[in-house]
N, C-alpha and C. Protein backbone atom coordinates (compact mmCIF):
# COMPACT_ATOMS: atom_id res chain seq x y z
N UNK A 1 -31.52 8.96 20.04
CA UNK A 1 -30.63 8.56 18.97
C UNK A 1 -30.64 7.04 18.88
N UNK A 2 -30.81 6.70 17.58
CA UNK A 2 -30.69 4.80 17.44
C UNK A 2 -29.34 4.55 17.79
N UNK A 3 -29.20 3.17 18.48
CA UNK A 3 -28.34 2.35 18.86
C UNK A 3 -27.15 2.29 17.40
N UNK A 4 -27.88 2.40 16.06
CA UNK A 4 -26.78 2.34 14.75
C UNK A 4 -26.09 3.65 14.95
N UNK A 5 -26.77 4.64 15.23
CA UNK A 5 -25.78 6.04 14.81
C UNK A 5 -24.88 6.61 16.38
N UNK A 6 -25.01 5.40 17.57
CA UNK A 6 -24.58 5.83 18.79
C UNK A 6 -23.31 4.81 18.77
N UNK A 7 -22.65 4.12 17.70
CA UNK A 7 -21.28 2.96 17.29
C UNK A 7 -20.37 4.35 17.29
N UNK A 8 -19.47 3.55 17.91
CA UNK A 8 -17.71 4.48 17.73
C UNK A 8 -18.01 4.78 16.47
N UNK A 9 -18.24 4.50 15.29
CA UNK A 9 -18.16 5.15 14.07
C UNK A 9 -18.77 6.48 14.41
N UNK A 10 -20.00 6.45 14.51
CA UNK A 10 -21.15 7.81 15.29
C UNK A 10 -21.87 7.41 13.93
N UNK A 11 -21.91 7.03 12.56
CA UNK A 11 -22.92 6.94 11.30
C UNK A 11 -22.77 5.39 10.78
N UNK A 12 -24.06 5.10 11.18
CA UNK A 12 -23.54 3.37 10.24
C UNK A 12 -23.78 3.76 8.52
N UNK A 13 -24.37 2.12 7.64
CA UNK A 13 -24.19 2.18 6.50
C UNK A 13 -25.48 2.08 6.34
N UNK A 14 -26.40 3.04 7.10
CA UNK A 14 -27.87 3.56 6.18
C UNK A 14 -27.88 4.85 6.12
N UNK A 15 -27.24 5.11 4.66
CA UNK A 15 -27.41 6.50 3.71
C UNK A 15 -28.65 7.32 4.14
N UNK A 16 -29.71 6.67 3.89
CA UNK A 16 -30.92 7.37 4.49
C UNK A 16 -31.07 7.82 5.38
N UNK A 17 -30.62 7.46 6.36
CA UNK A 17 -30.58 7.47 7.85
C UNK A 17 -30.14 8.48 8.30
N UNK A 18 -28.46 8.76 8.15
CA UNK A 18 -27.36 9.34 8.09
C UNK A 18 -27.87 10.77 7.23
N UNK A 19 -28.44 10.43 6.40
CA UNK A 19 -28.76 11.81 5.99
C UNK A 19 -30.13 12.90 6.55
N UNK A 20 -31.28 11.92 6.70
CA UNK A 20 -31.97 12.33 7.58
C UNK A 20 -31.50 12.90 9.01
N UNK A 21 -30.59 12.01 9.63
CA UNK A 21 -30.36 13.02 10.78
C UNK A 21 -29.13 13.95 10.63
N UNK A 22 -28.92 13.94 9.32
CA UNK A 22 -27.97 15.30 8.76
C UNK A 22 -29.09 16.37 8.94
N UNK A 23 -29.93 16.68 8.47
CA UNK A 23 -30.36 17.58 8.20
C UNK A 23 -31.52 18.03 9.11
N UNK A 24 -31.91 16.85 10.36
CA UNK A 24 -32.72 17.44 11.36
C UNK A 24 -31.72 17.76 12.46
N UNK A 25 -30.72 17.02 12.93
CA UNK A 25 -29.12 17.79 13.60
C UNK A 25 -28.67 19.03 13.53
N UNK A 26 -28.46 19.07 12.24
CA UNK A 26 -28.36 20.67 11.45
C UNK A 26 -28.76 21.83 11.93
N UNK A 27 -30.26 21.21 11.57
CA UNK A 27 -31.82 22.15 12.13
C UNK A 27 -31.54 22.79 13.82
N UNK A 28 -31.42 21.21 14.19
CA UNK A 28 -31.89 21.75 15.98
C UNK A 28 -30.04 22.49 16.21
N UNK A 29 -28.97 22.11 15.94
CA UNK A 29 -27.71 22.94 16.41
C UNK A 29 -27.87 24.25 15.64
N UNK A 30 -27.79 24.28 14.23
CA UNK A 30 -27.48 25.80 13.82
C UNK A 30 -26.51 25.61 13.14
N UNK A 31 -25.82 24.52 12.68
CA UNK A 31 -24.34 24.49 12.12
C UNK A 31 -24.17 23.27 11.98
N UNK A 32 -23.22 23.08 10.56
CA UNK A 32 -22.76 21.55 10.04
C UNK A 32 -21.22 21.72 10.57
N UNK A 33 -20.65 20.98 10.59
CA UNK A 33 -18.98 20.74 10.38
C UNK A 33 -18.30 20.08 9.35
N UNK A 34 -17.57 20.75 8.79
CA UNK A 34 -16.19 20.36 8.03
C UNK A 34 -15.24 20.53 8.20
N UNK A 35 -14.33 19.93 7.62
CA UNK A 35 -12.97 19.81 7.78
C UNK A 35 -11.92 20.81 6.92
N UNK A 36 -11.30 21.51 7.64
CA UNK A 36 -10.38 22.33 6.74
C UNK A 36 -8.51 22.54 7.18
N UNK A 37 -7.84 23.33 6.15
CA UNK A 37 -6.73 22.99 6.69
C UNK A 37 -6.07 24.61 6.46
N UNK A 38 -5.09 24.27 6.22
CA UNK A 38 -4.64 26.26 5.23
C UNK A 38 -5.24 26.45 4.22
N UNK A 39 -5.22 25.45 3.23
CA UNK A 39 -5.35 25.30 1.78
C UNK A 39 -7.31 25.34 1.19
N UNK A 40 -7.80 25.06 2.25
CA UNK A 40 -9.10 25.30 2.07
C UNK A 40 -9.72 23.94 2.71
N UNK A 41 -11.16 23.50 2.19
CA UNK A 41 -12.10 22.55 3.06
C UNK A 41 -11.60 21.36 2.20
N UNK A 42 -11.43 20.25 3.26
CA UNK A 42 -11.33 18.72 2.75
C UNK A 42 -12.79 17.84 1.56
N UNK A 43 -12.27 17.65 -0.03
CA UNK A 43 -12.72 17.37 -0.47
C UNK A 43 -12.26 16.08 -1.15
N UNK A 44 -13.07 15.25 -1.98
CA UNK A 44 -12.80 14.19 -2.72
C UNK A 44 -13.36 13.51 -4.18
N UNK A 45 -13.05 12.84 -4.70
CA UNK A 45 -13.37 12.24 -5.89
C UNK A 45 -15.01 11.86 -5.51
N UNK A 46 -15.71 12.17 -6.03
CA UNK A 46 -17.04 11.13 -6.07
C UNK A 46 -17.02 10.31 -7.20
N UNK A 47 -17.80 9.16 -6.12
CA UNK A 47 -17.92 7.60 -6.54
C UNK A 47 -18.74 7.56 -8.01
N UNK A 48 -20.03 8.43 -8.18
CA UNK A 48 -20.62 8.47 -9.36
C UNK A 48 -20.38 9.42 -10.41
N UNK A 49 -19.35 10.49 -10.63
CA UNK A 49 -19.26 10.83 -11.75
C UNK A 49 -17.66 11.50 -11.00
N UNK A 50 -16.70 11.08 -11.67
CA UNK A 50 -14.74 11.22 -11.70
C UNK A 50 -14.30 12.68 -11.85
N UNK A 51 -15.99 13.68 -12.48
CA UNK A 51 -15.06 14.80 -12.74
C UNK A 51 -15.67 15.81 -11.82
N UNK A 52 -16.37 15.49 -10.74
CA UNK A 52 -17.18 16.17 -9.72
C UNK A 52 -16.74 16.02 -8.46
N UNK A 53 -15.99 16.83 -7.43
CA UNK A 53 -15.14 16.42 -6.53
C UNK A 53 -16.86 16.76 -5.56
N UNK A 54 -16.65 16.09 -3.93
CA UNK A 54 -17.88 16.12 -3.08
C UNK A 54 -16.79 16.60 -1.62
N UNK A 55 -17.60 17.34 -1.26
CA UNK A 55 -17.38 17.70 0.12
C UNK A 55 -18.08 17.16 1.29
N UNK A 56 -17.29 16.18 1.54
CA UNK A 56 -18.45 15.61 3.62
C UNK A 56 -18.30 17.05 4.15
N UNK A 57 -19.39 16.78 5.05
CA UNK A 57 -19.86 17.32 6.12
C UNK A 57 -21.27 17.11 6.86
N UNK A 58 -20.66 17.18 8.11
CA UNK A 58 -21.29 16.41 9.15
C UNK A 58 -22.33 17.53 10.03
N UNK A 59 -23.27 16.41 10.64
CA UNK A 59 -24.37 17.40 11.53
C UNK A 59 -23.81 17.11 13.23
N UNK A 60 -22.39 16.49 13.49
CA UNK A 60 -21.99 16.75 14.79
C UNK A 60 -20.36 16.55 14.67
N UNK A 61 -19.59 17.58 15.46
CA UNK A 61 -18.21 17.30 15.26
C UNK A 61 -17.33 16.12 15.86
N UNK A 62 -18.22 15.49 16.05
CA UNK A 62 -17.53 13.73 16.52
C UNK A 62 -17.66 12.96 15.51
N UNK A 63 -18.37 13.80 14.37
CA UNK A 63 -18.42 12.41 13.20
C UNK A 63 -17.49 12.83 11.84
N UNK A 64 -17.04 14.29 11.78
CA UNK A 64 -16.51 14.81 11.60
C UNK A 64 -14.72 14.19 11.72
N UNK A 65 -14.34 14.45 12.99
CA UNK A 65 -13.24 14.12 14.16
C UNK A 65 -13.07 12.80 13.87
N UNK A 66 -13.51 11.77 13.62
CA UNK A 66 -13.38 10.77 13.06
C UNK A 66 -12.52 10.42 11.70
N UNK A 67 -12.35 11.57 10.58
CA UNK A 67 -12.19 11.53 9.40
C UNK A 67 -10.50 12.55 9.39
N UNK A 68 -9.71 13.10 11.05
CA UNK A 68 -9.17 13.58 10.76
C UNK A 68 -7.62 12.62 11.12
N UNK A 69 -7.44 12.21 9.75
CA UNK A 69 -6.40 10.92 9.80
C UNK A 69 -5.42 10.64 8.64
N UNK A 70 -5.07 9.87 8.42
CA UNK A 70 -4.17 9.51 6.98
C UNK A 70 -4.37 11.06 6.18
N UNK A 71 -4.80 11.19 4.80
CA UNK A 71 -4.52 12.13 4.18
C UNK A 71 -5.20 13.38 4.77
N UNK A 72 -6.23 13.32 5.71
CA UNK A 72 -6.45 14.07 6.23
C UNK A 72 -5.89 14.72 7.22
N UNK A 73 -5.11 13.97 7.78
CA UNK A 73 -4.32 14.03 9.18
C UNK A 73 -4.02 16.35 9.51
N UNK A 74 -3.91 16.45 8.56
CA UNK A 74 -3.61 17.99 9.40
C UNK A 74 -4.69 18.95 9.20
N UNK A 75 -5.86 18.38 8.86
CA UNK A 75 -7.50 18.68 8.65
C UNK A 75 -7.43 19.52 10.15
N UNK A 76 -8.77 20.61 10.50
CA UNK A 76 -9.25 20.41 11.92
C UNK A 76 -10.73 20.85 11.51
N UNK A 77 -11.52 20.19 12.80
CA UNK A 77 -12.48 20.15 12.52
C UNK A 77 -13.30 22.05 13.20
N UNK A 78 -14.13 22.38 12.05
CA UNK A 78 -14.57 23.49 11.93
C UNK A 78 -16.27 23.53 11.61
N UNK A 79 -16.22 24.22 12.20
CA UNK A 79 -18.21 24.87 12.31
C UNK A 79 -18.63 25.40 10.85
N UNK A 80 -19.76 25.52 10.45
CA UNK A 80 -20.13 26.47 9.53
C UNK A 80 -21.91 26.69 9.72
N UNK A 81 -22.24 27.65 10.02
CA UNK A 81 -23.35 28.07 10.78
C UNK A 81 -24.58 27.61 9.07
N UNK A 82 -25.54 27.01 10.01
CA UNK A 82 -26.16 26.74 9.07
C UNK A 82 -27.02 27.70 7.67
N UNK A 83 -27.04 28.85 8.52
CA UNK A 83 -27.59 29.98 7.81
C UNK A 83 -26.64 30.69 6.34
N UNK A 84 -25.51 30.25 6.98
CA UNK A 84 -24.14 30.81 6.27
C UNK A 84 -24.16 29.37 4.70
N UNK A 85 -24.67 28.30 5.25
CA UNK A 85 -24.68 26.93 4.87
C UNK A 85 -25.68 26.94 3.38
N UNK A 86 -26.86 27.29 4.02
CA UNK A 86 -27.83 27.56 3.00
C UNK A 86 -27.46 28.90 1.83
N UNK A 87 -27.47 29.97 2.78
CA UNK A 87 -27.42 31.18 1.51
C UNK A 87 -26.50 31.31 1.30
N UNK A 88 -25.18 30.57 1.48
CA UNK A 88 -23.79 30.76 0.66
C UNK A 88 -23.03 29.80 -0.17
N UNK A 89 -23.15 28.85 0.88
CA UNK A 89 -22.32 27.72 0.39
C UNK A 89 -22.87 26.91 -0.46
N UNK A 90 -24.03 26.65 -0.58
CA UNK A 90 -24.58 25.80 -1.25
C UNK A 90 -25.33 26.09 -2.92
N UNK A 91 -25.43 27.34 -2.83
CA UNK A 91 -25.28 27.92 -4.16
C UNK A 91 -24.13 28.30 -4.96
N UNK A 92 -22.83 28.42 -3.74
CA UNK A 92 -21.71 28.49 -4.62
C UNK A 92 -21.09 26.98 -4.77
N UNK A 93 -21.48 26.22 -4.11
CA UNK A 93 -21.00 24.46 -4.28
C UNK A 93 -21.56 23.99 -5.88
N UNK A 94 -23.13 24.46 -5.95
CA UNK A 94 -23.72 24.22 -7.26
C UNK A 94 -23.25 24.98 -8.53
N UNK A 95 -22.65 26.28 -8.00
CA UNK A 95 -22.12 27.22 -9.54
C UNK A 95 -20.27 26.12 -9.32
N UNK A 96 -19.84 25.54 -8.75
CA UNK A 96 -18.69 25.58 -8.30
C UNK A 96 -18.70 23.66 -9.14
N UNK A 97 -19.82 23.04 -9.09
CA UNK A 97 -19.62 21.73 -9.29
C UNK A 97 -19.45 20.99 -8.33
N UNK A 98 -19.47 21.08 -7.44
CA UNK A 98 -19.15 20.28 -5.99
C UNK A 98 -20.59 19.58 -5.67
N UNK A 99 -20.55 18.49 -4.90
CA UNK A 99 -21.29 17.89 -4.66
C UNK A 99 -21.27 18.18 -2.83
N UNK A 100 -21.89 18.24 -2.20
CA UNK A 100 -22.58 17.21 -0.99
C UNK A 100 -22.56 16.12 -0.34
N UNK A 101 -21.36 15.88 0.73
CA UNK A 101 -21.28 14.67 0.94
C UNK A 101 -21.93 14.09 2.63
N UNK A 102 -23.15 14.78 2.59
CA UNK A 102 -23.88 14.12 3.86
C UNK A 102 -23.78 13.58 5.07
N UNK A 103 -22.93 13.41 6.35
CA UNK A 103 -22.53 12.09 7.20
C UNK A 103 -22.09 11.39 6.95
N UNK A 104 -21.18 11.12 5.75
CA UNK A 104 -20.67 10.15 5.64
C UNK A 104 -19.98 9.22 6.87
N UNK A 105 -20.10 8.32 6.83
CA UNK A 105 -19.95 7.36 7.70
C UNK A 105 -18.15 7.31 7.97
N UNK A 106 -17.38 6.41 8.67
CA UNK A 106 -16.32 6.34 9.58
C UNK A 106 -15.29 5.80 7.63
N UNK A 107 -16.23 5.02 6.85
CA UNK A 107 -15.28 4.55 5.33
C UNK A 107 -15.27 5.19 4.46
N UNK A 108 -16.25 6.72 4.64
CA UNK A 108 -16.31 7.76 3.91
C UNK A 108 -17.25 7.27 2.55
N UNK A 109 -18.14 6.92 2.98
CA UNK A 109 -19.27 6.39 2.31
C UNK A 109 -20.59 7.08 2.54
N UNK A 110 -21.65 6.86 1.49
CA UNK A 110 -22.40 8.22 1.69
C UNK A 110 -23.00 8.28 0.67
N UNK A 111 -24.66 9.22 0.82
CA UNK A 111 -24.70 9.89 -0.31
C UNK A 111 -24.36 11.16 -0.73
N UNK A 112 -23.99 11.51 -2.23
CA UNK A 112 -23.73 11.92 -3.01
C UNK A 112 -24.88 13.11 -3.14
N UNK A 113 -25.10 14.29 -2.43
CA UNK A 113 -26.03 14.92 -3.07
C UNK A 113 -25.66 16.49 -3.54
N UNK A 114 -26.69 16.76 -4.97
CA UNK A 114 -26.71 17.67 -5.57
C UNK A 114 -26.69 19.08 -4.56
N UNK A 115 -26.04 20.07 -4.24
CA UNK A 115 -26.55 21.08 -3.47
C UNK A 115 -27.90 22.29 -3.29
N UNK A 116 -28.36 22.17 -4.66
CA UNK A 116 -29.52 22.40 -4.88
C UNK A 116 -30.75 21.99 -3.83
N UNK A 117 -30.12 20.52 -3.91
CA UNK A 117 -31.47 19.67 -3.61
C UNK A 117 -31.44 19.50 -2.55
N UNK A 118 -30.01 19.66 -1.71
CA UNK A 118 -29.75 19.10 -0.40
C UNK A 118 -30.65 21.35 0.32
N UNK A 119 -30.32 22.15 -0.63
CA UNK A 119 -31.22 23.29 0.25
C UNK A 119 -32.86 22.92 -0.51
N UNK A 120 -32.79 22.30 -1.10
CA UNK A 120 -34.53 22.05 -1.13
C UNK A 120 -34.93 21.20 0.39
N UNK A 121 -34.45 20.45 0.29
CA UNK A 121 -34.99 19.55 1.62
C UNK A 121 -34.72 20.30 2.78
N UNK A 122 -33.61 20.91 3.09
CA UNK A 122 -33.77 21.47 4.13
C UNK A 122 -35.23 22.67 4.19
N UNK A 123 -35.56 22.92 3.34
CA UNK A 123 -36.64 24.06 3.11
C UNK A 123 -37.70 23.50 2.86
N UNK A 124 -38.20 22.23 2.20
CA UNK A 124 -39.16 21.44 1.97
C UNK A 124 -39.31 20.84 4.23
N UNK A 125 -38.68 20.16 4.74
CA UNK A 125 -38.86 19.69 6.18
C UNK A 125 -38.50 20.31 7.09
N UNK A 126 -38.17 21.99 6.82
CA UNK A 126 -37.87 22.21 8.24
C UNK A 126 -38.14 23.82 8.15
């Protein structure tokens, strides 16, 4: 693991980076993590289009665990098996409008990806 993604944050501010080892993390555990509460999984406004809410989620639950604070504060952090990831969630994220929010880092920064595309790559590299 690089010295950037081993900072108390656990993800610095290379998007690329952060997302790449989203999705080879993924690979070698079997499962992403998100955050959920009663009410369902922790989501938010995305930065590039106001009417498309994005869901983080992370490829280890320490980067995750990081994000459970201020409005998140009664979040806990939860598994979702990657298999379950691909043939469920991510086709209903795309009929659903939701975006993909990758590793986002410790300021909740990140890219923004389509769910489509985020199961192409996983299927295109691995």
């Amino acid at each position: 693991m690089s010295e950037e993604l081993s900072t108390s944050e656990g993800l610095g501010d290379d998007f690329d980076r952060n997302y790449a080892t989203f999705l080879s993390e993924a690979v070698a555990t079997g499962c992403v993590w998100g955050l959920e509460n009663d009410e369902g999984f922790a989501v938010c406004p995305s930065v590039a289009n106001e009417e498309l809410d994005v869901m983080p989620l992370w490829s280890q639950p320490e980067y995750a665990q990081v994000h459970v604070e201020g409005e998140w504060q009664g979040y806990r952090v939860v598994p979702i098996a990657l298999e379950e990831l691909l043939d469920d969630w991510l086709p209903g994220m795309h009929d659903d409008l939701t975006l993909v929010g990758p590793n986002w880092n410790a300021d909740l920064q990140g890219d923004e990806v389509e769910p489509l595309d985020l199961l192409e790559d996983f299927e295109e590299n691995f």
